[in-house]
Structure formats: structure tokens, C-alpha cells
Protein backbone atom coordinates (compact mmCIF):
# COMPACT_ATOMS: atom_id res chain seq x y z
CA UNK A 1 130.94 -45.56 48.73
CA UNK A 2 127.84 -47.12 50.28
CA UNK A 3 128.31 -49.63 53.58
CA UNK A 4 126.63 -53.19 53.23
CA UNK A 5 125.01 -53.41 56.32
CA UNK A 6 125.67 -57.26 57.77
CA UNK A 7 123.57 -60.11 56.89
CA UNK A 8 120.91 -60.91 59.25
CA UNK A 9 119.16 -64.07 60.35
CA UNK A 10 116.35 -64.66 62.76
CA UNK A 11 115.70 -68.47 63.64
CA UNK A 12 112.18 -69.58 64.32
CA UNK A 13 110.62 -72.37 66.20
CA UNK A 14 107.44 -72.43 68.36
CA UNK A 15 108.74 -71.25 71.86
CA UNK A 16 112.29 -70.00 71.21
CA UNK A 17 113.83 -72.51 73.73
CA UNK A 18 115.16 -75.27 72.13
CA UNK A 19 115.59 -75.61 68.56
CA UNK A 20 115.89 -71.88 67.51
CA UNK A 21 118.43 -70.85 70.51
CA UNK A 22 121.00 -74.10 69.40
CA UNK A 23 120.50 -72.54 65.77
CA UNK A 24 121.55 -68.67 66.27
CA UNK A 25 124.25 -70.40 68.57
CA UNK A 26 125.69 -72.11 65.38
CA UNK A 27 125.13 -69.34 63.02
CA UNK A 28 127.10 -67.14 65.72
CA UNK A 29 129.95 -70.37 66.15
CA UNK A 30 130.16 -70.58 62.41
CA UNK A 31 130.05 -66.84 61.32
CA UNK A 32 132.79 -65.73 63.94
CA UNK A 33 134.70 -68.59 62.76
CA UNK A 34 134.57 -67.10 58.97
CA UNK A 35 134.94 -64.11 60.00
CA UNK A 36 131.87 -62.51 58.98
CA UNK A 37 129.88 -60.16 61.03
CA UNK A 38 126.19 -61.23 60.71
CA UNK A 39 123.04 -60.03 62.59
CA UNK A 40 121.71 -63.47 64.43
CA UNK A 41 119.01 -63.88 66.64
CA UNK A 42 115.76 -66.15 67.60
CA UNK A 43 112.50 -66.13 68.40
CA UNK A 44 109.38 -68.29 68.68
CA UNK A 45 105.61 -68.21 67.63
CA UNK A 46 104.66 -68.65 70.77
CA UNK A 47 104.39 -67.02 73.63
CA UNK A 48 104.76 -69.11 76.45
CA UNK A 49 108.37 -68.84 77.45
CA UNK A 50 108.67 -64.64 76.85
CA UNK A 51 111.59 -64.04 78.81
CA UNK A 52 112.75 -67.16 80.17
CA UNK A 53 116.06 -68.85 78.77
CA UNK A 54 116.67 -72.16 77.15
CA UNK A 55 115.72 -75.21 77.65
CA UNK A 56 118.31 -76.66 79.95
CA UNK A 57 118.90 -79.51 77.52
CA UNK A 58 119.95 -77.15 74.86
CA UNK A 59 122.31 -75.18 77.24
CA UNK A 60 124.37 -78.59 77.88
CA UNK A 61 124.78 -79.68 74.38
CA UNK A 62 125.81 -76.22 73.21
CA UNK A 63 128.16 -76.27 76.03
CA UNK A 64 128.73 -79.87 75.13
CA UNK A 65 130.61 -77.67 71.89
CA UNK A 66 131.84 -74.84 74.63
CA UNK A 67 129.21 -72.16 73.91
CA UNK A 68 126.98 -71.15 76.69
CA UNK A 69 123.71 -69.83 75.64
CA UNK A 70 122.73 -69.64 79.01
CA UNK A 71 121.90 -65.82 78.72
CA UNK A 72 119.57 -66.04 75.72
CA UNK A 73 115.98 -65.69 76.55
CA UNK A 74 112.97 -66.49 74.68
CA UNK A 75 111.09 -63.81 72.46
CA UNK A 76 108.07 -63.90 70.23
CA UNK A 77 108.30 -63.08 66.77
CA UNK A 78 106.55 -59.49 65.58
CA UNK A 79 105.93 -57.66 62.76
CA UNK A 80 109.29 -55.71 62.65
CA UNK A 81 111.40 -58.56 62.82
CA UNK A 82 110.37 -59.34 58.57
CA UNK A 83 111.45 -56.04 58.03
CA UNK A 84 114.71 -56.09 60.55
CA UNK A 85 116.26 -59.60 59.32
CA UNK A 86 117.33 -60.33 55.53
CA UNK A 87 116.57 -64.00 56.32
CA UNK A 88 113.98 -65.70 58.94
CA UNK A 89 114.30 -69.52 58.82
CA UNK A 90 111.63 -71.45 60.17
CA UNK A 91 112.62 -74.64 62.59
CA UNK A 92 109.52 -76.76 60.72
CA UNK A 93 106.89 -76.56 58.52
CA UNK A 94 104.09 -75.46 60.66
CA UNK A 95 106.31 -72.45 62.37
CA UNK A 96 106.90 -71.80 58.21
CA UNK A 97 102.96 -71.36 57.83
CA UNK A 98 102.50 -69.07 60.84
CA UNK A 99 105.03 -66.84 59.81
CA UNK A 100 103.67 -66.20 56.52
CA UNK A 101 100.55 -65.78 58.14
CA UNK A 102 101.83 -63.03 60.39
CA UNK A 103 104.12 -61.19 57.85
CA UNK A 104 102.90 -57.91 57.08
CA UNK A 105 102.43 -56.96 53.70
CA UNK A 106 105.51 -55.94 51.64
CA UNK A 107 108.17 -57.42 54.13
CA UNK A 108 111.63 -58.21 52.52
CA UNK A 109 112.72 -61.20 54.58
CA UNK A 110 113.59 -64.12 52.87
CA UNK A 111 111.62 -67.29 54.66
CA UNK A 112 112.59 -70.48 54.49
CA UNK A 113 112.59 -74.11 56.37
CA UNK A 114 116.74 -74.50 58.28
CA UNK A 115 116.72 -77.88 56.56
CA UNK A 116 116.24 -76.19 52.95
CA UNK A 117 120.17 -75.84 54.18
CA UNK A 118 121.47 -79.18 54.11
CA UNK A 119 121.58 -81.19 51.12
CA UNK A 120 119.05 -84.27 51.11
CA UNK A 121 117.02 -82.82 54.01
CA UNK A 122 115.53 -80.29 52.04
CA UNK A 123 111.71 -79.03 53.19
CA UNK A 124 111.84 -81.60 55.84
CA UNK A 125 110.72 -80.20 59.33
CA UNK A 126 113.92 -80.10 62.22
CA UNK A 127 112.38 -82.55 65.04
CA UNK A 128 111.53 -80.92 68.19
CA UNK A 129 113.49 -82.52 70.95
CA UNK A 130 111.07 -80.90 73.43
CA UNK A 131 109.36 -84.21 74.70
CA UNK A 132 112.53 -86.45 74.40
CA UNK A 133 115.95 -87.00 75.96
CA UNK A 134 119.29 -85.97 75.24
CA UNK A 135 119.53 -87.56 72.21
CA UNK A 136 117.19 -85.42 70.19
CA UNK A 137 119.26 -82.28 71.40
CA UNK A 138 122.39 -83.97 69.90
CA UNK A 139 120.62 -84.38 66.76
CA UNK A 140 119.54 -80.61 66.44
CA UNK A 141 122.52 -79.56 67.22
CA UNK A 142 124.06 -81.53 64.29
CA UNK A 143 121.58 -80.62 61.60
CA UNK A 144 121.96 -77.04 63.16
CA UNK A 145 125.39 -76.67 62.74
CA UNK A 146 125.46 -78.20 59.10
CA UNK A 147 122.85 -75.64 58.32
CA UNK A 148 125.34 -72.97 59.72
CA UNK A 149 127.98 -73.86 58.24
CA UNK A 150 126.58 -74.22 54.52
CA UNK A 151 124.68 -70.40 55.16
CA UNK A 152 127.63 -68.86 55.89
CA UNK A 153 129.51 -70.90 52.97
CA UNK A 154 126.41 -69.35 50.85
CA UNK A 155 127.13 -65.79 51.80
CA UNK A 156 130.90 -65.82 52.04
CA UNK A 157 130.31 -66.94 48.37
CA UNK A 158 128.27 -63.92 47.52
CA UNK A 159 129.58 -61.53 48.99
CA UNK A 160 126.44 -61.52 51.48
């Protein structure tokens, strides 16, 4: 009998420290709440914050929902990561177009846009709450953890 290795899931946004950290945070809230055992991670397509944590906007509204993502830190997307993840899901459009610029040939990962995950927001890009206040981080957060929540309805359906 042959083990199914976990589902994995790599969320992408431009500098892994606002959007994409609040979305593996509700992928991880959302999984452990189904009980499934996924792979989740982020990264960005930038390299500007390599090694420095999240924004501390997104910290308080994830703990705002009592996670603390405080000890994430910021990575840049590479080559292995389209063969490592099952799914990478792209935080906007333009993130979406660098990525399949960067995949090397034959990877396996599934790409798509996080909103492609919640009904009526389909191929719409997730706002970057980067330049704002508070506000936008309590909107990602929300259309992050609908996304969540519908992925891991998806593969608790299927059996992956």
C-alpha cells in the first residue's frame, strides 16, 4: 500500500510579508481545524525582505484571530519550490505572470490566483494592504481565510 504524501501549498505575493504570510496562516488555522495534515508555506517574488518577518500589521490581525506569525520570515520563490508544492497560489495577477515566467520547464504545480477560491471573486487580484492602514489587513485576512476554508473543503472532498 502506497502513502499519499500531504497536500502542499505555497502562497505567493511580491515580498512575502503581508498578504502571503496571513494566507499560509489560514491554510494552517483551517487545515488543523479539519484535521488534515497539509504542507503550507510562503514566499515572495521579490527579494527585498529575505529573512525578515511580517509586516507588523499582519502579525496583529492574525493575532487579532490568536495566531502569531511572528516567527515566519520572508523567502523568495525558486525553482524547486514548482516541483516541492502540489499547489502555488499567486496573491494577484502580476505575482501570477512572474511565476509562470520563472517556472522551469515540466514543473507539476498547479498555479492559480487565491481569489480563483472564493466564489464571485474569481481572477480578481487580493489588494495589497502594503501602503494602507489597518483596514486593508482586515480585509486580507477575510478573503484569506474564505480562500482557506473552501481549499481545504476542496481537498477534504477529494480525498486530497
Amino acid at each position: 500500500m502506497s502513502v499519499v504524501p500531504p497536500a502542499s501549498f505555497l502562497f505567493v505575493c511580491l515580498g512575502n510579508i503581508c498578504r502571503s504570510p496571513l494566507a499560509e496562516a489560514a491554510l494552517r488555522e483551517a487545515a488543523d481545524e479539519a484535521g488534515l495534515d497539509l504542507d503550507i508555506d510562503s514566499a515572495g517574488t521579490g527579494a527585498w525582505h529575505i529573512g525578515k518577518g511580517p509586516d507588523p500589521r499582519s502579525c496583529a490581525e492574525a493575532l487579532r484571530h490568536g495566531i502569531d506569525i511572528s516567527s515566519y520570515r520572508a523567502r523568495q520563490v525558486k525553482a524547486d519550490d514548482f516541483r516541492r508544492f502540489d499547489r502555488i497560489v499567486a496573491l494577484d495577477a502580476s505575482n501570477l505572470a512572474n511565476l509562470r515566467r520563472i517556472a522551469p520547464a515540466g514543473h507539476s504545480a498547479r498555479l492559480s490566483l487565491l481569489l480563483d477560491h472564493v466564489p464571485g471573486l474569481e481572477g480578481q487580484d487580493m489588494e495589497d494592504p502594503y501602503y494602507g492602514g489597518p483596514e486593508g489587513f482586515e480585509t486580507t485576512w477575510r478573503q484569506v481565510r474564505e480562500a482557506a476554508r473552501n481549499l481545504v473543503a476542496e481537498i477534504a472532498g477529494s480525498g486530497r
